[in-house]
C-alpha atoms as a PDB file:
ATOM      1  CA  UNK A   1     -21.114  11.025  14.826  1.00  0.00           C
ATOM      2  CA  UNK A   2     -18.325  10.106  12.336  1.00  0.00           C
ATOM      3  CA  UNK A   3     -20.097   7.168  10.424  1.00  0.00           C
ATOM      4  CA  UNK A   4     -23.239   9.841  10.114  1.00  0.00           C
ATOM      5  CA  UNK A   5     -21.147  12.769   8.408  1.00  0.00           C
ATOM      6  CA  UNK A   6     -19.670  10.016   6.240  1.00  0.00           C
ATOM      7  CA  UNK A   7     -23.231   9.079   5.504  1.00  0.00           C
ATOM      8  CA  UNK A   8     -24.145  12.252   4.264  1.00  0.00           C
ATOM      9  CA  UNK A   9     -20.848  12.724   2.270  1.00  0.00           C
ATOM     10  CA  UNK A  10     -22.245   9.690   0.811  1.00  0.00           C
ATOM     11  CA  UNK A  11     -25.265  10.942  -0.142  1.00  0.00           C
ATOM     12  CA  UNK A  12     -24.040  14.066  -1.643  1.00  0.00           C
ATOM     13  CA  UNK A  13     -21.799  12.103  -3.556  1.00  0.00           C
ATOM     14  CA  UNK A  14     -24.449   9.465  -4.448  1.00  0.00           C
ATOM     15  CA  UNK A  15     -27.329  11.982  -5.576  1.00  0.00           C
ATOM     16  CA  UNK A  16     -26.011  12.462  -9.416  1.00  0.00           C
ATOM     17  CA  UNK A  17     -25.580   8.007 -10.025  1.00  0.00           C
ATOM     18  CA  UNK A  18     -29.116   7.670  -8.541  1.00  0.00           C
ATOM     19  CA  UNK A  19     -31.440   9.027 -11.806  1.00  0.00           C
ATOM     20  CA  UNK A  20     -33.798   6.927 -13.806  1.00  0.00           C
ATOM     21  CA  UNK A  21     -35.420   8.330 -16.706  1.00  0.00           C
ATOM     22  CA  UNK A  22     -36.475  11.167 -15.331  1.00  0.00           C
ATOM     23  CA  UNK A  23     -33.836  12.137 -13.401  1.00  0.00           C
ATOM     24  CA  UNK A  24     -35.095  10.942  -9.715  1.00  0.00           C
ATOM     25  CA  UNK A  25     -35.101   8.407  -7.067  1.00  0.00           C
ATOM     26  CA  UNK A  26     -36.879   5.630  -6.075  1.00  0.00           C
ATOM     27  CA  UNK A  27     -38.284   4.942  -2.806  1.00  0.00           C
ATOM     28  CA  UNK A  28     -35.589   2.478  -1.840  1.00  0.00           C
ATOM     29  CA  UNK A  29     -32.331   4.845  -3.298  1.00  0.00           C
ATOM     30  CA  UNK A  30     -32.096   6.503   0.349  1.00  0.00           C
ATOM     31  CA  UNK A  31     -33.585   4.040   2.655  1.00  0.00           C
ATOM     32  CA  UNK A  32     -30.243   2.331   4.060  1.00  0.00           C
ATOM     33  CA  UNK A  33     -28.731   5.853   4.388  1.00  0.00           C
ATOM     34  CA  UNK A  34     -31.695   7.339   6.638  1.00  0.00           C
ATOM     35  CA  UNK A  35     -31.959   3.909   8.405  1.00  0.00           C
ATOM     36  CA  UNK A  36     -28.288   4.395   9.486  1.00  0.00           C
ATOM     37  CA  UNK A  37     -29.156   7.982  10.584  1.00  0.00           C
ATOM     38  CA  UNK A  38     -32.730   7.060  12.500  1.00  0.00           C
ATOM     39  CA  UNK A  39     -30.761   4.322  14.595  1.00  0.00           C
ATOM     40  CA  UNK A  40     -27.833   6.954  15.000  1.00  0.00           C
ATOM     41  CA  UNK A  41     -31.441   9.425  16.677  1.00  0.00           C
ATOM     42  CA  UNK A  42     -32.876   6.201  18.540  1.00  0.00           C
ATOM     43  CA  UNK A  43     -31.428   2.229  18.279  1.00  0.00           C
ATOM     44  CA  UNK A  44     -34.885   1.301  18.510  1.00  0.00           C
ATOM     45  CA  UNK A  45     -36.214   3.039  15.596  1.00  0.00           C
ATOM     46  CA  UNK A  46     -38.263   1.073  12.975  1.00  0.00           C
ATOM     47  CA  UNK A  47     -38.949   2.705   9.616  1.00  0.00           C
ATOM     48  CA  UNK A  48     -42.688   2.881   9.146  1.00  0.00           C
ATOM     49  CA  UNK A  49     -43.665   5.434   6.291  1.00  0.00           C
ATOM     50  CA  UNK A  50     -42.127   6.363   3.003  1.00  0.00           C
ATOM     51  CA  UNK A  51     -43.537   8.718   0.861  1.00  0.00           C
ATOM     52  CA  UNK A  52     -43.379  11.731  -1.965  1.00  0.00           C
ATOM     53  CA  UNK A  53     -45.980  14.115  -3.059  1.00  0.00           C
ATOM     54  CA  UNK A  54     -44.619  14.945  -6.503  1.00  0.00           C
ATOM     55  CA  UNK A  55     -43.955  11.602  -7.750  1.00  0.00           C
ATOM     56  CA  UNK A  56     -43.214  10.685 -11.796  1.00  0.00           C
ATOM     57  CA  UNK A  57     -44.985   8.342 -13.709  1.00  0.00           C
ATOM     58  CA  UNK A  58     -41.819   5.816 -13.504  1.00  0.00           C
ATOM     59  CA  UNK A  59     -42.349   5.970 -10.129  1.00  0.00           C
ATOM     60  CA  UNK A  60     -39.538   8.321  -8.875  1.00  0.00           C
ATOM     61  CA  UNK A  61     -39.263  11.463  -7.536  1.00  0.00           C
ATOM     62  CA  UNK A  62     -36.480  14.551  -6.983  1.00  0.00           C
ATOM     63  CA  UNK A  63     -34.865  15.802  -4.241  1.00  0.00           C
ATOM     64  CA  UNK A  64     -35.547  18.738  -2.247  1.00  0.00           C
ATOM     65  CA  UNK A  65     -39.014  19.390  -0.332  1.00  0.00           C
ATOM     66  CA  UNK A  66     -41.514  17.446  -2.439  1.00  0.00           C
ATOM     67  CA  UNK A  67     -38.720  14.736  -2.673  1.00  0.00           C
ATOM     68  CA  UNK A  68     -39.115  11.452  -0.735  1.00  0.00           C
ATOM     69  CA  UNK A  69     -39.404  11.449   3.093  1.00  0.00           C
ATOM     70  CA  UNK A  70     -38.718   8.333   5.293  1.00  0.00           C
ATOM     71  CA  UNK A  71     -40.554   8.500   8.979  1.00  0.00           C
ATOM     72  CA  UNK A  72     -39.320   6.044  11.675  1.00  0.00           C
ATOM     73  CA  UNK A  73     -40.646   5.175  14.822  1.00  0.00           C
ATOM     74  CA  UNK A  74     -39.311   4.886  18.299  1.00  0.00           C
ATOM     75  CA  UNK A  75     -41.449   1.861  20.219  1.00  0.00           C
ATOM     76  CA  UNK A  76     -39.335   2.732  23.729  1.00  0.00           C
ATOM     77  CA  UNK A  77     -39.485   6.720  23.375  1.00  0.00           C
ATOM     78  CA  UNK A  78     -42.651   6.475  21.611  1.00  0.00           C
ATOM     79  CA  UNK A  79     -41.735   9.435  19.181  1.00  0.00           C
ATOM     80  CA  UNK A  80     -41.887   9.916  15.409  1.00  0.00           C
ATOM     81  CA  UNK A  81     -38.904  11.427  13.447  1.00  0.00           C
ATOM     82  CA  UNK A  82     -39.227  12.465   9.499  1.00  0.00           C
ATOM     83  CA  UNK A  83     -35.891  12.167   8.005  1.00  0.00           C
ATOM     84  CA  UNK A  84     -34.921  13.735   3.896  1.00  0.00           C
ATOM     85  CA  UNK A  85     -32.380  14.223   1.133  1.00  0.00           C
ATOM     86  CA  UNK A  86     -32.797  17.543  -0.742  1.00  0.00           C
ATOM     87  CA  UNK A  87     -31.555  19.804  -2.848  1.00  0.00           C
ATOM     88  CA  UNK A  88     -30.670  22.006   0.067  1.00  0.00           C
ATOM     89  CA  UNK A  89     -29.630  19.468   2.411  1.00  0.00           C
ATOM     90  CA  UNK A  90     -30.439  17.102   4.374  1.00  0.00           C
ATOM     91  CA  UNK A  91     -33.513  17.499   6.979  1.00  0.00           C
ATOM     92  CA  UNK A  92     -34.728  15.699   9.965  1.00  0.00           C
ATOM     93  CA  UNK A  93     -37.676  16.593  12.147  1.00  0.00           C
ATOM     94  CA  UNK A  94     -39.805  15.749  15.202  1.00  0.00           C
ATOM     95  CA  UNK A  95     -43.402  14.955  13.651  1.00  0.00           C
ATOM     96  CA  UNK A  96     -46.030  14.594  15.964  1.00  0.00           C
ATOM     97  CA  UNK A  97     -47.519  11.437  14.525  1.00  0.00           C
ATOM     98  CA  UNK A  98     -46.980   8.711  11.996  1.00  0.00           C
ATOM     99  CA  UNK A  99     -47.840   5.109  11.576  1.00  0.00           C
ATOM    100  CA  UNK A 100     -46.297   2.633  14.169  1.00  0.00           C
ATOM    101  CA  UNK A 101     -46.443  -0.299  12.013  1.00  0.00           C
ATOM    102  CA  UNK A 102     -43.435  -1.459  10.297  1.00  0.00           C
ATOM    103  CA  UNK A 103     -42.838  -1.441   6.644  1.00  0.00           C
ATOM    104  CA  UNK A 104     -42.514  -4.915   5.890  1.00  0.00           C
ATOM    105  CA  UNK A 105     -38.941  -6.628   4.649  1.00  0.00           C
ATOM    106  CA  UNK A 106     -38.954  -7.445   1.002  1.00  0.00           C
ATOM    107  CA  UNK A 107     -41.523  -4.513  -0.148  1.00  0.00           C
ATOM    108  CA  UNK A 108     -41.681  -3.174  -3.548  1.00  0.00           C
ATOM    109  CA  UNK A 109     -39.977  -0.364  -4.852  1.00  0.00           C
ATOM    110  CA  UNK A 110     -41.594   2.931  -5.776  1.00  0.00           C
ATOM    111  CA  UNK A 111     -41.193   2.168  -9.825  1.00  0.00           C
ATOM    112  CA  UNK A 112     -42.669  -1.078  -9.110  1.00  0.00           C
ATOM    113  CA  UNK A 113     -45.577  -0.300  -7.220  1.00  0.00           C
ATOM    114  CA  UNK A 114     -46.209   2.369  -9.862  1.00  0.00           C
ATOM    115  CA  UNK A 115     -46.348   0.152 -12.301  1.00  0.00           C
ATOM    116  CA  UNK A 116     -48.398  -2.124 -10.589  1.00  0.00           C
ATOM    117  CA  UNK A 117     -51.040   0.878 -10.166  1.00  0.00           C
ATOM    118  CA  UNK A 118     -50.970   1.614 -13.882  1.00  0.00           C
ATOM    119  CA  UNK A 119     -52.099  -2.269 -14.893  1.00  0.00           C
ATOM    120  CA  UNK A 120     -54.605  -1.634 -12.374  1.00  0.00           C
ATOM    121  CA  UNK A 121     -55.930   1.417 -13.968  1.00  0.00           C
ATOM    122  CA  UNK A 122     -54.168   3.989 -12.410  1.00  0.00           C
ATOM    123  CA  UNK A 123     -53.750   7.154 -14.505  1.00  0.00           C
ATOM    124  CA  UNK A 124     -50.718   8.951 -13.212  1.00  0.00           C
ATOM    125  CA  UNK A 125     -50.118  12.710 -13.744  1.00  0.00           C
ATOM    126  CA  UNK A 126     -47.262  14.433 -13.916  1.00  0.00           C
ATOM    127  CA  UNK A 127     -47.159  14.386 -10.473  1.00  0.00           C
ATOM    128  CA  UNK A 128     -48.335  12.024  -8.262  1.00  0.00           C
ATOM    129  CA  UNK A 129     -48.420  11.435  -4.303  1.00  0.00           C
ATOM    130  CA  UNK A 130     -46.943   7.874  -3.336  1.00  0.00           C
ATOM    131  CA  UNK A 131     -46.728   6.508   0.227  1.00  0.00           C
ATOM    132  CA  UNK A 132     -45.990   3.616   1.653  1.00  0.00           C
ATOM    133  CA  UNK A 133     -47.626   3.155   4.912  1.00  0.00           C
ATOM    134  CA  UNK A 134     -49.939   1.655   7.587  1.00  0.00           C
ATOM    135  CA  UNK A 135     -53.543   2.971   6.322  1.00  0.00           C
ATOM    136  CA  UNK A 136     -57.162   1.574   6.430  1.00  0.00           C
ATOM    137  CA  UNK A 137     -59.726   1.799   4.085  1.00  0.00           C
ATOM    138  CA  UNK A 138     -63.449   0.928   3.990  1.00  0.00           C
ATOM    139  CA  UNK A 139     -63.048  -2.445   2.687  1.00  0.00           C
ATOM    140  CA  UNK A 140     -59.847  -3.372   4.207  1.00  0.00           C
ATOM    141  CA  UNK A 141     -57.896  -3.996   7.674  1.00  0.00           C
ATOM    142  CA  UNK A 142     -55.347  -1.719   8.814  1.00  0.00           C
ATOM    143  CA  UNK A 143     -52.346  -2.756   7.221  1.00  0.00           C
ATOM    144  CA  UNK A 144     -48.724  -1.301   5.321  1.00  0.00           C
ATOM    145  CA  UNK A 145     -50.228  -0.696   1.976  1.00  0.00           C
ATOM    146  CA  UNK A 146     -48.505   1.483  -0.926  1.00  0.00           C
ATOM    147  CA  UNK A 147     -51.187   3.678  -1.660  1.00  0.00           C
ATOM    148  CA  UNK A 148     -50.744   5.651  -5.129  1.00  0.00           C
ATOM    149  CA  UNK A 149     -52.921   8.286  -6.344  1.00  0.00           C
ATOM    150  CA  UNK A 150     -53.783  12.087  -5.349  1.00  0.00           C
ATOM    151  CA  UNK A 151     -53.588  14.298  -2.319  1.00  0.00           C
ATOM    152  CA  UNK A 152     -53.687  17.396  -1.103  1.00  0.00           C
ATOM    153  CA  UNK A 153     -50.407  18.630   0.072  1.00  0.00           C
ATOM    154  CA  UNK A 154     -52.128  21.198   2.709  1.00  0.00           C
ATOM    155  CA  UNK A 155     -54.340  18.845   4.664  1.00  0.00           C
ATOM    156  CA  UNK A 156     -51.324  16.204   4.374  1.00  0.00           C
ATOM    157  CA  UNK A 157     -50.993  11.705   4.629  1.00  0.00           C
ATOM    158  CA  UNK A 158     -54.629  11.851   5.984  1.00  0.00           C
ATOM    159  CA  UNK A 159     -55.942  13.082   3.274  1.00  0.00           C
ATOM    160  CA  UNK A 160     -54.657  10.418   0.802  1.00  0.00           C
ATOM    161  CA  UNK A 161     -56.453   8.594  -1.895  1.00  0.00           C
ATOM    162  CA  UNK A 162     -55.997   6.307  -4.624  1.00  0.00           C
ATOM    163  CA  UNK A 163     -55.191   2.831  -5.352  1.00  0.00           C
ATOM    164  CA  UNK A 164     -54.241   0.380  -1.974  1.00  0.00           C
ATOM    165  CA  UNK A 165     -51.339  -2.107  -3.221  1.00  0.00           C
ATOM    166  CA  UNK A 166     -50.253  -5.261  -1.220  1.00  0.00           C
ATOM    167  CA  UNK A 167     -46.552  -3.429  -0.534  1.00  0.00           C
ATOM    168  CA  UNK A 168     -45.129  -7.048  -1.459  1.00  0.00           C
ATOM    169  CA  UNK A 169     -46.845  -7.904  -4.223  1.00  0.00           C
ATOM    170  CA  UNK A 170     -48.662  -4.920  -6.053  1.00  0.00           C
ATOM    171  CA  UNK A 171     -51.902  -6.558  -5.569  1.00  0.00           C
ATOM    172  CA  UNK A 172     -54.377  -4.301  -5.717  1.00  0.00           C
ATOM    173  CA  UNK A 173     -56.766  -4.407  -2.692  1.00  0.00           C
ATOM    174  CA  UNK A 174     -58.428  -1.338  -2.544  1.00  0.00           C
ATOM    175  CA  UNK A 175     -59.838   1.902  -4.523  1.00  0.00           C
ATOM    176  CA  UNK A 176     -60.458   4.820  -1.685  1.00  0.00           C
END
């Protein structure tokens, strides 16, 4: 219980040295902090989404509810927990359902994958959904793919399109 309240101390104290040019994170900024928390909820938990719905066109994104999320999954309890950084505080919740698949070691950063999406043809917005994730498309296997594009916050990760990136390499495998 200790090393988690230190955790969040850290983040809190971390938040302001994390900017890039626009004043967010990346993808990667929290992920050892909310990895230490998910084993803290289950020792078994795997991290297997990561995503933002208001993402900038370097790629990062603020804190608070549109902010990046990190989901992890418990193989032995078989449950899902959603875990974020925001403005207000830090959040965790139950969810339902999520990927099981593990987000590969070694994947790309948000900024990275961003660019990658541009050189591909990608035209971002202001703001623009990002997730990294296990998701299948018509013309690919289900897989961990960053997946950068557009989405409607309402209907939520199901309803996500845009441009399928190899999470390694930025490869782009698929338009859906």
């Amino acid at each position: 219980m200790t090393r988690h309240i230190l955790w969040l101390v850290l983040l809190v104290l971390v938040i302001p040295t994390q900017g890039r040019a626009q004043g967010g994170s990346a993808a990667k900024d929290f992920v050892e902090q909310m990895t230490e928390l998910a084993l803290g909820w289950r020792v078994d938990a795997v991290l297997t989404q990561i995503g933002a719905w208001a993402v900038h066109r370097d790629g990062t994104s603020d804190l608070g509810p549109q902010g990046w999320f990190y989901t992890f999954y418990s193989p032995g309890a078989k449950q899902w927990r959603l875990f974020q950084i925001g403005a207000t505080g830090f959040v965790q919740k139950d969810v339902s359902s999520a990927p099981t698949l593990p987000i590969p070691e070694g994947y790309l950063d948000s900024n990275d994958a961003m660019a990658y999406a541009i050189r591909n043809g990608f035209s971002p917005q202001e703001e623009n959904l990002m997730l990294l994730g296990a998701t299948k498309a018509k013309n690919v296997p289900e897989a961990v793919y960053w997946t950068v594009g557009r989405a409607d916050q309402k209907t939520g990760p199901s309803s996500a399109k845009g441009y399928l990136l190899d999470p390694l390499t930025g490869k782009l495998l698929a338009r859906n």
